[in-house]
Structure formats: structure tokens, C-alpha cells
Protein backbone atom coordinates (compact mmCIF):
# COMPACT_ATOMS: atom_id res chain seq x y z
CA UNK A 1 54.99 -12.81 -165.97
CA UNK A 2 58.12 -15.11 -165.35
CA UNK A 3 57.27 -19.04 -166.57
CA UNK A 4 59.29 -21.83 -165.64
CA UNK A 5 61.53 -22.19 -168.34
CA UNK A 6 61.91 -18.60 -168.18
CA UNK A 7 63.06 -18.90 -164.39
CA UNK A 8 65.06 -21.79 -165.14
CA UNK A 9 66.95 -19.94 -167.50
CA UNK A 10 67.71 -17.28 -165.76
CA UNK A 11 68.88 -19.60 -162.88
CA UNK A 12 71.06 -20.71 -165.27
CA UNK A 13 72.66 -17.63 -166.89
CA UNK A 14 73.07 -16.57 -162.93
CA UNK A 15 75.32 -19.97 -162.69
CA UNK A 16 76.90 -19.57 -165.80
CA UNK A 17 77.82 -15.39 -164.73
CA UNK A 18 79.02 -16.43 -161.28
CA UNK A 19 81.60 -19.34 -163.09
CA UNK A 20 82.98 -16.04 -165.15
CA UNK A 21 83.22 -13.87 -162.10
CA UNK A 22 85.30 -14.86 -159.09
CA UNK A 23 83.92 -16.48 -155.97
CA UNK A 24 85.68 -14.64 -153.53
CA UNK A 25 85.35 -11.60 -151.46
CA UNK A 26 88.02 -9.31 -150.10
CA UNK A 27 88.07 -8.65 -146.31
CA UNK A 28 89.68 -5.16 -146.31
CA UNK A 29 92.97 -7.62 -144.36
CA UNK A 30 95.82 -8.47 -147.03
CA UNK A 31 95.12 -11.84 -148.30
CA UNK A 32 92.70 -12.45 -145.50
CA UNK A 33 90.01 -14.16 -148.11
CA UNK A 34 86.41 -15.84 -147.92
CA UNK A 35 85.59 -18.14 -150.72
CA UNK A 36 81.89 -18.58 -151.80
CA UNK A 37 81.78 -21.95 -153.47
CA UNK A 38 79.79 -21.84 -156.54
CA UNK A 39 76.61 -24.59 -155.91
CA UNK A 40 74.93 -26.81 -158.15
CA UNK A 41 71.03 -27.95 -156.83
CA UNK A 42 68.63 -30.34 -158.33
CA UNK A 43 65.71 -32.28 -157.07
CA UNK A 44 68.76 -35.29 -156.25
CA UNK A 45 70.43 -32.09 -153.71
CA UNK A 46 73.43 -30.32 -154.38
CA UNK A 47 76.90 -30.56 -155.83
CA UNK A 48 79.69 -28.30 -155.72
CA UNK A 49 83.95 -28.27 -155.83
CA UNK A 50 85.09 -27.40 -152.26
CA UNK A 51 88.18 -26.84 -153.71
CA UNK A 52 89.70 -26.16 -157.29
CA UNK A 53 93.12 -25.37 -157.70
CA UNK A 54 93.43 -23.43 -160.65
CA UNK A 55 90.13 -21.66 -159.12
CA UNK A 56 92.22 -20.37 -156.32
CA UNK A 57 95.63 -19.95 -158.03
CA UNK A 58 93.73 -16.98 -160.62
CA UNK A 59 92.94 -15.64 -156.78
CA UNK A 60 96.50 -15.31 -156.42
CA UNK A 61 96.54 -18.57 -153.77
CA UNK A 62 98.85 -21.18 -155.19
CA UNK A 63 99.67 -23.80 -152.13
CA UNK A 64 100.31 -27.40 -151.97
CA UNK A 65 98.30 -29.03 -149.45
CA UNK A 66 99.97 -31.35 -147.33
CA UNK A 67 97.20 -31.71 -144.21
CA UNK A 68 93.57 -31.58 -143.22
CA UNK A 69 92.87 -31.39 -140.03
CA UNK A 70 88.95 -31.88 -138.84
CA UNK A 71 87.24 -31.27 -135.03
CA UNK A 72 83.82 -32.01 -133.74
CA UNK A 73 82.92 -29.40 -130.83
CA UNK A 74 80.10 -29.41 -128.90
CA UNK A 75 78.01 -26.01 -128.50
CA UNK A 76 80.12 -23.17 -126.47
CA UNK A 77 83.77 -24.75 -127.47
CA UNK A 78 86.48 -21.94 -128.53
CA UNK A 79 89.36 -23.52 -130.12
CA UNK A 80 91.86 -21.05 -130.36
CA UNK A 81 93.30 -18.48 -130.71
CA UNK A 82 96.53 -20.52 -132.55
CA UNK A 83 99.29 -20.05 -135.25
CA UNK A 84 103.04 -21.84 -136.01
CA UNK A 85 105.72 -19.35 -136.10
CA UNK A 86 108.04 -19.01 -139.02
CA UNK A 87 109.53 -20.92 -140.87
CA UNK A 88 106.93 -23.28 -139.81
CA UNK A 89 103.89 -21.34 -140.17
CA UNK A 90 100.46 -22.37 -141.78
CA UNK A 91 98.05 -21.05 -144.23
CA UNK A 92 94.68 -22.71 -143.77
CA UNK A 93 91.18 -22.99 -146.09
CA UNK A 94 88.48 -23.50 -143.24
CA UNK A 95 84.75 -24.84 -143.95
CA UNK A 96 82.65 -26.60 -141.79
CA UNK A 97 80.88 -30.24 -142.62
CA UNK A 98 78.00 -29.43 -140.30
CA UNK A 99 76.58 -27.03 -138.03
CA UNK A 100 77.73 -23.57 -137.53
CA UNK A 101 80.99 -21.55 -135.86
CA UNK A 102 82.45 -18.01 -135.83
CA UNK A 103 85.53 -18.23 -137.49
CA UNK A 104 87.66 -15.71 -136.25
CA UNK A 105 91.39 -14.37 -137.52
CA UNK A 106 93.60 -12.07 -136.19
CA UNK A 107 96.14 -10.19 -137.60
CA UNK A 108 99.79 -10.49 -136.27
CA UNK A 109 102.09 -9.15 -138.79
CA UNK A 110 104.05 -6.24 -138.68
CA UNK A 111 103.90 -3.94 -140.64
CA UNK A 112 100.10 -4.50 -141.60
CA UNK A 113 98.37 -1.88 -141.85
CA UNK A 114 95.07 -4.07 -139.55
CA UNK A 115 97.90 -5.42 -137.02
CA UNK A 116 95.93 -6.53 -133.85
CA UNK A 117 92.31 -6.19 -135.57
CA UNK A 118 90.19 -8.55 -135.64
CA UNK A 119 87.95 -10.67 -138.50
CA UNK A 120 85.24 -12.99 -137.89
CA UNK A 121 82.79 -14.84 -140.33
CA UNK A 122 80.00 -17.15 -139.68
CA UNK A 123 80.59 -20.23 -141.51
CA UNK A 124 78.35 -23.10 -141.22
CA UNK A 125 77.44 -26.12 -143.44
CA UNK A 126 74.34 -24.34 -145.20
CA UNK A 127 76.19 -20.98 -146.10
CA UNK A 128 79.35 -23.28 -147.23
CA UNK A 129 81.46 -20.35 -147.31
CA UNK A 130 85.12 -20.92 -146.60
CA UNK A 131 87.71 -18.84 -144.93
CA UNK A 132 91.44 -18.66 -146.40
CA UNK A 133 93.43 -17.64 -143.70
CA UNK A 134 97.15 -17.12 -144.41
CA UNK A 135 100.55 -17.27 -142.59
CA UNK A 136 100.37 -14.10 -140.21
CA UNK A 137 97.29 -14.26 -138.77
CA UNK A 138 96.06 -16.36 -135.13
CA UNK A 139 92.90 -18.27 -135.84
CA UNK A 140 89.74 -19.71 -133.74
CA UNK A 141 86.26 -20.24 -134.15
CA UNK A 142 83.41 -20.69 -131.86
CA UNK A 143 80.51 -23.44 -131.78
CA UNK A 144 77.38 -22.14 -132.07
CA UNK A 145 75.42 -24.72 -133.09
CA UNK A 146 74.89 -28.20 -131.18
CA UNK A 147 77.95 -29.61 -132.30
CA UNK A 148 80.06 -28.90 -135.28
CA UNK A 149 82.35 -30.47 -137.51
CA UNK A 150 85.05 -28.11 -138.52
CA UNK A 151 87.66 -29.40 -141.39
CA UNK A 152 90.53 -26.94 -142.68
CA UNK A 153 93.34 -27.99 -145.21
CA UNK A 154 97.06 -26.53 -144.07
CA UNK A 155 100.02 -25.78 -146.54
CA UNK A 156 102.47 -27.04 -143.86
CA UNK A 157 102.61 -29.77 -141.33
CA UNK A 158 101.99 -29.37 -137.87
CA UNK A 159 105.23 -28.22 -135.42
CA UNK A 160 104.45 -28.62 -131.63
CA UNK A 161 107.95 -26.86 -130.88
CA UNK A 162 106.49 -23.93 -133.21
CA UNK A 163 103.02 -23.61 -131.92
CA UNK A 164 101.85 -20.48 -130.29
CA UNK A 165 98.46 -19.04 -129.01
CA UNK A 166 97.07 -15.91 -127.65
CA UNK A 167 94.08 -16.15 -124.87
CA UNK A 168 90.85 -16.06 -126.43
CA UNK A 169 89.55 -13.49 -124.28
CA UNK A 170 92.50 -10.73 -124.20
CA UNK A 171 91.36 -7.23 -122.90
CA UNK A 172 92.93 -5.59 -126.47
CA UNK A 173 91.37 -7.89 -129.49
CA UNK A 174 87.14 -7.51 -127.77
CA UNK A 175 86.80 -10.43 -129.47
CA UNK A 176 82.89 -10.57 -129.53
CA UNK A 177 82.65 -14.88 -129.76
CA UNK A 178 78.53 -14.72 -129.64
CA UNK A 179 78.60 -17.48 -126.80
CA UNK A 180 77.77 -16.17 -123.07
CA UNK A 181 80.54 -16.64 -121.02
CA UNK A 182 78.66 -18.90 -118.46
CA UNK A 183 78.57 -21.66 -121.12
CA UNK A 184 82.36 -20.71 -122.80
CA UNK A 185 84.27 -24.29 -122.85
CA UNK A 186 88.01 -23.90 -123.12
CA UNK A 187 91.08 -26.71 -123.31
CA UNK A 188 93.55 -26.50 -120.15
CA UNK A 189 95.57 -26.00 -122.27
CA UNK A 190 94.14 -22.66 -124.56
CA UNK A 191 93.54 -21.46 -121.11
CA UNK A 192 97.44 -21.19 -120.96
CA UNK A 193 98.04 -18.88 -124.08
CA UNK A 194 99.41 -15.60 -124.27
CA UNK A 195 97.81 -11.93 -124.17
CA UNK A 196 98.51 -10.72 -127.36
CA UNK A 197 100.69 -7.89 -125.95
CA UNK A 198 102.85 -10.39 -124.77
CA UNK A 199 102.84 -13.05 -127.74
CA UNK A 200 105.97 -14.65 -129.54
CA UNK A 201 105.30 -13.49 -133.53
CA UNK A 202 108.19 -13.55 -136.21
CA UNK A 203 105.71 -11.94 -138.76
CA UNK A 204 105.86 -9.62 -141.33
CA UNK A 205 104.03 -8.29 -143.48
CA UNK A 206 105.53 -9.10 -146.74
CA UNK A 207 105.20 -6.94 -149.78
């Protein structure tokens, strides 16, 4: 039988294995990447780095942030789907502060070999995961919580002359966003975006 200090131990040497190891998992799309923060709890609550530079860059992600951008949505909102075309395209590193979304990401870059496929996460302020999307891929997320408040870091400052979008509900992508359409709330202006057949990308796959 297990006593408390044996427990606590073992909590420990799990913590201390997971700092060796790397906190982020692969999504089968190149450099599509979700980040599992490491997290510290105690009877005070929790602590944890939401970001760590050097963390990332052994990932193989070296940016300079330059913007965060954060959202509060009511239940039902799809943001999305968007993306800045080259040169003034965006990487992003999304988590959300409270509640819960589907993150979604879609490829758009040529020569991929998951061009036009689709990845979607649910992130939410218990799980803390993170999603790293990179330049190449349109991006969204739904609200399915009450509200939620949604903040993501960017590599590159907004462009309005460069900004694109494809419709959130195009007939190709079945993009699945776990909200019934009676109770889907969408900008005037997302309502306005592209099919993805017919989208403006300059992307390619690089490498």
C-alpha cells in the first residue's frame, strides 16, 4: 500500500519526468502543434509558464512575438475561418483564459501533403492546452461554453489589406463545429468569406 509521502513522491518524479520530456504533441499536420503546459498545484492552486521561449525554440518554434490579441464570445460564436496572406502572414499560440472552444485549423498550403484537411482541438481554461498554429493554415474556434475568453500571441502584426477568410461552413472542409446550427452566431462580416475552392492563398509548403 501507497502512503502519502510515497504518493507525493511519485507526483513528484512524474513532474520532474515530464520537465525532461517535451510538452508537446504532434498532429500528423507539419508544424501544426498542441502544447501541454507543464502545471504546478498546491493547496494555494496552481502555477505554470504559459509560455517559455527556450521551451518552444528546442520544439523547433523560434518567433518573436509582437501581438496578443484576446476575444470574449458568448456561447454559439464562430470566429473564423481567417489567415494574412504572405508576406504578411501570422503564426499564432492560442489558449483560452476561461471557458471552453473548438479550436479549429485548416490547412492551405500547397504542396502539403493534409492540404484542405481539417484539425480541431478542444481547448478550454481547465485542460490549458495550447494550439501553435503556423503561417499556412486558416484558423477559428467555436464557443462552447457560456462565454469564453480566447487570447492568442501572433509573430506579425495585423494587415487589413492582407486579411482573408474562408466561410465557416464550406460544403468541402465538413467542419463538424459541435454547436447546432439554430444557435450558430456569425459576424456580417465572416458571413462574407470565401469557399475554400475559391480562396486567395500564396502558400507553400516550405521544406
Amino acid at each position: 500500500m501507497m502512503d502519502f509521502e510515497d504518493t507525493r513522491n511519485k507526483k513528484f518524479l512524474n513532474k520532474k519526468f515530464r520537465i525532461l520530456s517535451m510538452p508537446f504533441t504532434d498532429t500528423g499536420f507539419p508544424g501544426l502543434v498542441v502544447f501541454d503546459p507543464i502545471v504546478f498545484e498546491d493547496d494555494r492552486g496552481y502555477f505554470y509558464e504559459s509560455y517559455n521561449e527556450k521551451v518552444f525554440s528546442q520544439k523547433g518554434i523560434g518567433h518573436t512575438y509582437v501581438q496578443d490579441n484576446q476575444s470574449k464570445s458568448q456561447y454559439g460564436v464562430i470566429r473564423g475561418l481567417h489567415y494574412q496572406m504572405q508576406p504578411y502572414a501570422q503564426s499564432k499560440l492560442v489558449r483560452v483564459l476561461s471557458g471552453r472552444i473548438l479550436d479549429v485549423a485548416v490547412d492551405i498550403r500547397k504542396g502539403s501533403p493534409m492540404y484542405g484537411e481539417v484539425f480541431s482541438i478542444e481547448l478550454s481554461a481547465e485542460n490549458k492546452k495550447q494550439l501553435y498554429v503556423p503561417k499556412g493554415f486558416a484558423h477559428g474556434f467555436a464557443v462552447l461554453s457560456e462565454s469564453a475568453e480566447v487570447l492568442y500571441k501572433c509573430d506579425a502584426f495585423y494587415n487589413k489589406e492582407s486579411e482573408q477568410g474562408i466561410i465557416y461552413n464550406d460544403p468541402t472542409l465538413h467542419i463538424d463545429w459541435k454547436i447546432p446550427a439554430s444557435q450558430i452566431i456569425v459576424s456580417a462580416k465572416d458571413l462574407q468569406n470565401a469557399s475554400f475552392a475559391e480562396c486567395k492563398n500564396n502558400f507553400v509548403l516550405e521544406g
